[in-house]
Protein backbone atom coordinates (compact mmCIF):
# COMPACT_ATOMS: atom_id res chain seq x y z
CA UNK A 1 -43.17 -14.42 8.66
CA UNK A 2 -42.51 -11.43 6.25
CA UNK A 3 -39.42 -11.58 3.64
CA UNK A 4 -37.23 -9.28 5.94
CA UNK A 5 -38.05 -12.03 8.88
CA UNK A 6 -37.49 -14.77 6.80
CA UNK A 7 -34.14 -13.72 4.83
CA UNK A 8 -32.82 -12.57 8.55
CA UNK A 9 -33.29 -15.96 9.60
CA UNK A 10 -31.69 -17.79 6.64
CA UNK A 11 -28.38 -15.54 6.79
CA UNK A 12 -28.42 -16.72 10.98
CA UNK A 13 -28.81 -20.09 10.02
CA UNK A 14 -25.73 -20.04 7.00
CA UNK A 15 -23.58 -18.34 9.32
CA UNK A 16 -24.38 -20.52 12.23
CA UNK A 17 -23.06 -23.42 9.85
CA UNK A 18 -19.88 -21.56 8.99
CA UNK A 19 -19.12 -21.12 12.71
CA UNK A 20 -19.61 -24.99 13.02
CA UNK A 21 -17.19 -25.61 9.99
CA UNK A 22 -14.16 -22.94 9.81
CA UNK A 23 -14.55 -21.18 13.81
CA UNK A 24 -15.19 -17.77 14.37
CA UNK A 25 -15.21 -15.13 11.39
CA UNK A 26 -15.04 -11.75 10.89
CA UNK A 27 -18.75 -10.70 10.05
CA UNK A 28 -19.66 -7.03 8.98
CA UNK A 29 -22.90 -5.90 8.02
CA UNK A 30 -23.98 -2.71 5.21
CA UNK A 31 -27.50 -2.30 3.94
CA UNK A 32 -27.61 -0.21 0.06
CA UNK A 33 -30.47 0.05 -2.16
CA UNK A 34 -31.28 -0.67 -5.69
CA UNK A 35 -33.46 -0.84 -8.87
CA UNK A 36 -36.70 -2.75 -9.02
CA UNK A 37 -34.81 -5.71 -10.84
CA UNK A 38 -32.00 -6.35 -8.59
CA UNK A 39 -34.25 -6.27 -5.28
CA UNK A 40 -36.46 -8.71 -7.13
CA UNK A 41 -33.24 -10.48 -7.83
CA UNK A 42 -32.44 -10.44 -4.06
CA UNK A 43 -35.31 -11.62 -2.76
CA UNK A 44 -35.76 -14.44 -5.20
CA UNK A 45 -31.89 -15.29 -4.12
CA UNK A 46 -32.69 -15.31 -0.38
CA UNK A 47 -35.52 -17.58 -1.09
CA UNK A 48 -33.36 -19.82 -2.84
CA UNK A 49 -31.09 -19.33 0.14
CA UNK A 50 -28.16 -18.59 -2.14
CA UNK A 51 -24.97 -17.33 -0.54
CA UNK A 52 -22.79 -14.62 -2.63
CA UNK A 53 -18.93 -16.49 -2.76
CA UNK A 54 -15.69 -14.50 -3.19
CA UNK A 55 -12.25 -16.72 -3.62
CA UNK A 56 -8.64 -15.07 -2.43
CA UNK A 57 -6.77 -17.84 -3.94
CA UNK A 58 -2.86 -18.19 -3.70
CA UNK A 59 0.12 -19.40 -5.50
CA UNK A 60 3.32 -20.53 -3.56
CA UNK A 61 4.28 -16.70 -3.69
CA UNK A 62 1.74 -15.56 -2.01
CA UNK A 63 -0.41 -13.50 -5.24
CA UNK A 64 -3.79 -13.29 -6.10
CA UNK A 65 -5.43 -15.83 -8.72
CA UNK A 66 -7.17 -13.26 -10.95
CA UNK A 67 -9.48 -14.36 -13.43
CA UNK A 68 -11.45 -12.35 -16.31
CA UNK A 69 -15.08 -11.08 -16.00
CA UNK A 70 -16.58 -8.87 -18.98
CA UNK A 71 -12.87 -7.08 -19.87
CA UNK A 72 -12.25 -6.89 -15.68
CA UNK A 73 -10.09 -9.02 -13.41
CA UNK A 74 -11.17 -9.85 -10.01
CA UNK A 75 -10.83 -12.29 -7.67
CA UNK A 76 -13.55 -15.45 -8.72
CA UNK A 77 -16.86 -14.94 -7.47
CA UNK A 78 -20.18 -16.42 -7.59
CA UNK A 79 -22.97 -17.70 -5.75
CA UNK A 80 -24.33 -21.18 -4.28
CA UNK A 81 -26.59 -23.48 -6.04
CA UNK A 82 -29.06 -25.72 -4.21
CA UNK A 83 -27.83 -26.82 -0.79
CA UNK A 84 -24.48 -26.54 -1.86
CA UNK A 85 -22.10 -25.63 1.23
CA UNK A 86 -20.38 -22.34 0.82
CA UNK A 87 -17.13 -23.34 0.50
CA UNK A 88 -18.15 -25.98 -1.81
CA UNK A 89 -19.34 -23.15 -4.02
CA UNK A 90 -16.21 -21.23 -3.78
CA UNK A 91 -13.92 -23.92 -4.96
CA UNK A 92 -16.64 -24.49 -8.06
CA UNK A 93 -16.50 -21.04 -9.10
CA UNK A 94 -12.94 -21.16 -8.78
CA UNK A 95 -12.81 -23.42 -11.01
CA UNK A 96 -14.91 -22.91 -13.52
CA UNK A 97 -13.59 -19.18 -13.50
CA UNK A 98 -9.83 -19.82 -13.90
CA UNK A 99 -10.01 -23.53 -14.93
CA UNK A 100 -7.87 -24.14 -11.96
CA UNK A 101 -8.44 -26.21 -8.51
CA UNK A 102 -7.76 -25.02 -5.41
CA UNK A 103 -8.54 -25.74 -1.59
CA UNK A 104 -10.53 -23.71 0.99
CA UNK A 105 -8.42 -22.90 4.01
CA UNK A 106 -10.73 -20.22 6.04
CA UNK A 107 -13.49 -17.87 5.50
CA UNK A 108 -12.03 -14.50 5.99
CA UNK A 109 -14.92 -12.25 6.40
CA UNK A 110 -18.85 -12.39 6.28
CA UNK A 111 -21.34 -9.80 5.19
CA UNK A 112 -24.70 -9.49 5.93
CA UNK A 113 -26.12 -7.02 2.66
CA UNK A 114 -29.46 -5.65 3.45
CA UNK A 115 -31.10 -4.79 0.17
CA UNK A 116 -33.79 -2.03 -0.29
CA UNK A 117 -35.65 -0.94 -3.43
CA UNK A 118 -34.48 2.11 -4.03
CA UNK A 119 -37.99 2.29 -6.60
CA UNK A 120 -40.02 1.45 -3.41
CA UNK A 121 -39.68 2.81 0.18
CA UNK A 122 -42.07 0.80 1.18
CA UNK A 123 -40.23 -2.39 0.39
CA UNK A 124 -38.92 -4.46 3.14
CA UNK A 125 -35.49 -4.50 3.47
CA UNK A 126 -34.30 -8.03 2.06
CA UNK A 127 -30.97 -9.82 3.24
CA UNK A 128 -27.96 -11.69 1.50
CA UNK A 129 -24.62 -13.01 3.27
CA UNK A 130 -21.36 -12.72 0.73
CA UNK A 131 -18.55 -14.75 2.34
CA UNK A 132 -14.83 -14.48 1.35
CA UNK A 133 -12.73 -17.28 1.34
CA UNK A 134 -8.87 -17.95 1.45
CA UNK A 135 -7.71 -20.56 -0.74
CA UNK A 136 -4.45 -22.38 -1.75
CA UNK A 137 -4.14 -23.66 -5.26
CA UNK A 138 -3.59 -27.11 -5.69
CA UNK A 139 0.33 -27.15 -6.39
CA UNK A 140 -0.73 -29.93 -9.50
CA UNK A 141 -2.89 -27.34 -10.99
CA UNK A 142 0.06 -25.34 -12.38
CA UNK A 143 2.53 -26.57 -14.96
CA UNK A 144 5.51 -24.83 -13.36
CA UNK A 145 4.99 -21.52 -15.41
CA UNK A 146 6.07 -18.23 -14.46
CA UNK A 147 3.77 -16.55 -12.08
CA UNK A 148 2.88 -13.57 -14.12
CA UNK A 149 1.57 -15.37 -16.79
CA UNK A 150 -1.45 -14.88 -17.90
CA UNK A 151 -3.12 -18.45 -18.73
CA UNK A 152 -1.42 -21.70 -16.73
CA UNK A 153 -1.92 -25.05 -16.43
CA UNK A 154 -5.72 -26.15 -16.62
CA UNK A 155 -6.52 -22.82 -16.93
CA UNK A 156 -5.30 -23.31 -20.64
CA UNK A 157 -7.29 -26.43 -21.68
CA UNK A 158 -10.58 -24.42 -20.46
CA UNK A 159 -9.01 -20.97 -22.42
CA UNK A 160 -9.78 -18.92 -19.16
CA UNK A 161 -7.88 -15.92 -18.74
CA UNK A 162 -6.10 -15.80 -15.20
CA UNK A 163 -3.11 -13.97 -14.06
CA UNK A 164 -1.32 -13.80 -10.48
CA UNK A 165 -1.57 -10.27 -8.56
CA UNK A 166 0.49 -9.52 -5.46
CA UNK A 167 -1.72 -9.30 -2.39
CA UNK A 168 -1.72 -5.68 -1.84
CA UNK A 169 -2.50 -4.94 -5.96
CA UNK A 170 -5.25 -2.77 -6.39
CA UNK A 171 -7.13 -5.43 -7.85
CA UNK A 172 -8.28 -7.29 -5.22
CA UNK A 173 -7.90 -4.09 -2.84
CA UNK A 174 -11.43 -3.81 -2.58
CA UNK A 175 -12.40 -7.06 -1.00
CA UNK A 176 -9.54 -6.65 1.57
């Protein structure tokens, strides 16, 4: 079975198991190339069988747990490790992102990202599966501080930098 064969098969199977544990969801598909590293870095992923994870987490109010990446804030984000379950992943990044806990209610939407090299046509075309998640924050997790602030609860203890967004802020407009 060739890597294109193979990665096909292990996004069916990890979406297959996130039919069985959250219903029917949403599932798009877009296919983009890139450098020599990153498709290395793809396939290497899909062998690993590692799932990208996106986290829409909410406050009582409704916003947007932002967290800091390298001077940007987006929603937390990361990636599986081992045979973790998806959702498992999402809460972890969660919270080692924001330094906050939270709880997994659905996966909104699935993507199936086929991944050329852009350095070699002749490449097969490898695929990934990035799954967003909705999430509630655990109503412990905060210490009762204003929503607009910037670092709360747990999230101080770990010095993450978090703030709340409103839903439709253009900083989590691009995963919506």
């Amino acid at each position: 079975m060739d890597v294109a064969e193979r990665s096909r098969a292990r996004v069916q199977e990890r979406l297959a198991r996130l039919e069985q544990e959250f219903g029917s969801t949403a599932v798009d598909q877009t296919t983009f190339s890139v450098g020599e590293g990153a498709y290395r870095n793809a396939v290497e992923h899909s062998r690993e069988g590692r799932v990208d994870v996106h986290a829409f987490v909410h406050n009582e109010s409704g916003d947007v747990l932002l967290s800091e990446d390298d001077g940007s804030w987006t929603i937390p984000q990361g990636q599986t490790e081992d045979a973790e379950r998806p959702a498992h992943a999402a809460e972890r990044v969660v919270s080692d992102a924001a330094g906050v806990e939270c709880t997994i209610r659905d996966a909104v939407r699935a993507t199936i990202c086929g991944v050329r090299n852009g350095d070699d046509g002749d490449a097969e075309t490898v695929y990934r599966l990035s799954v967003v998640f909705d999430a509630e924050i655990d109503s412990d997790a905060l210490d009762g501080s204003d929503a607009d602030t910037e670092t709360t609860g747990a999230a101080a203890a770990s010095d993450a930098a978090i703030r709340w967004d409103e839903a439709e802020g253009a900083a989590v407009a691009e995963f919506v």
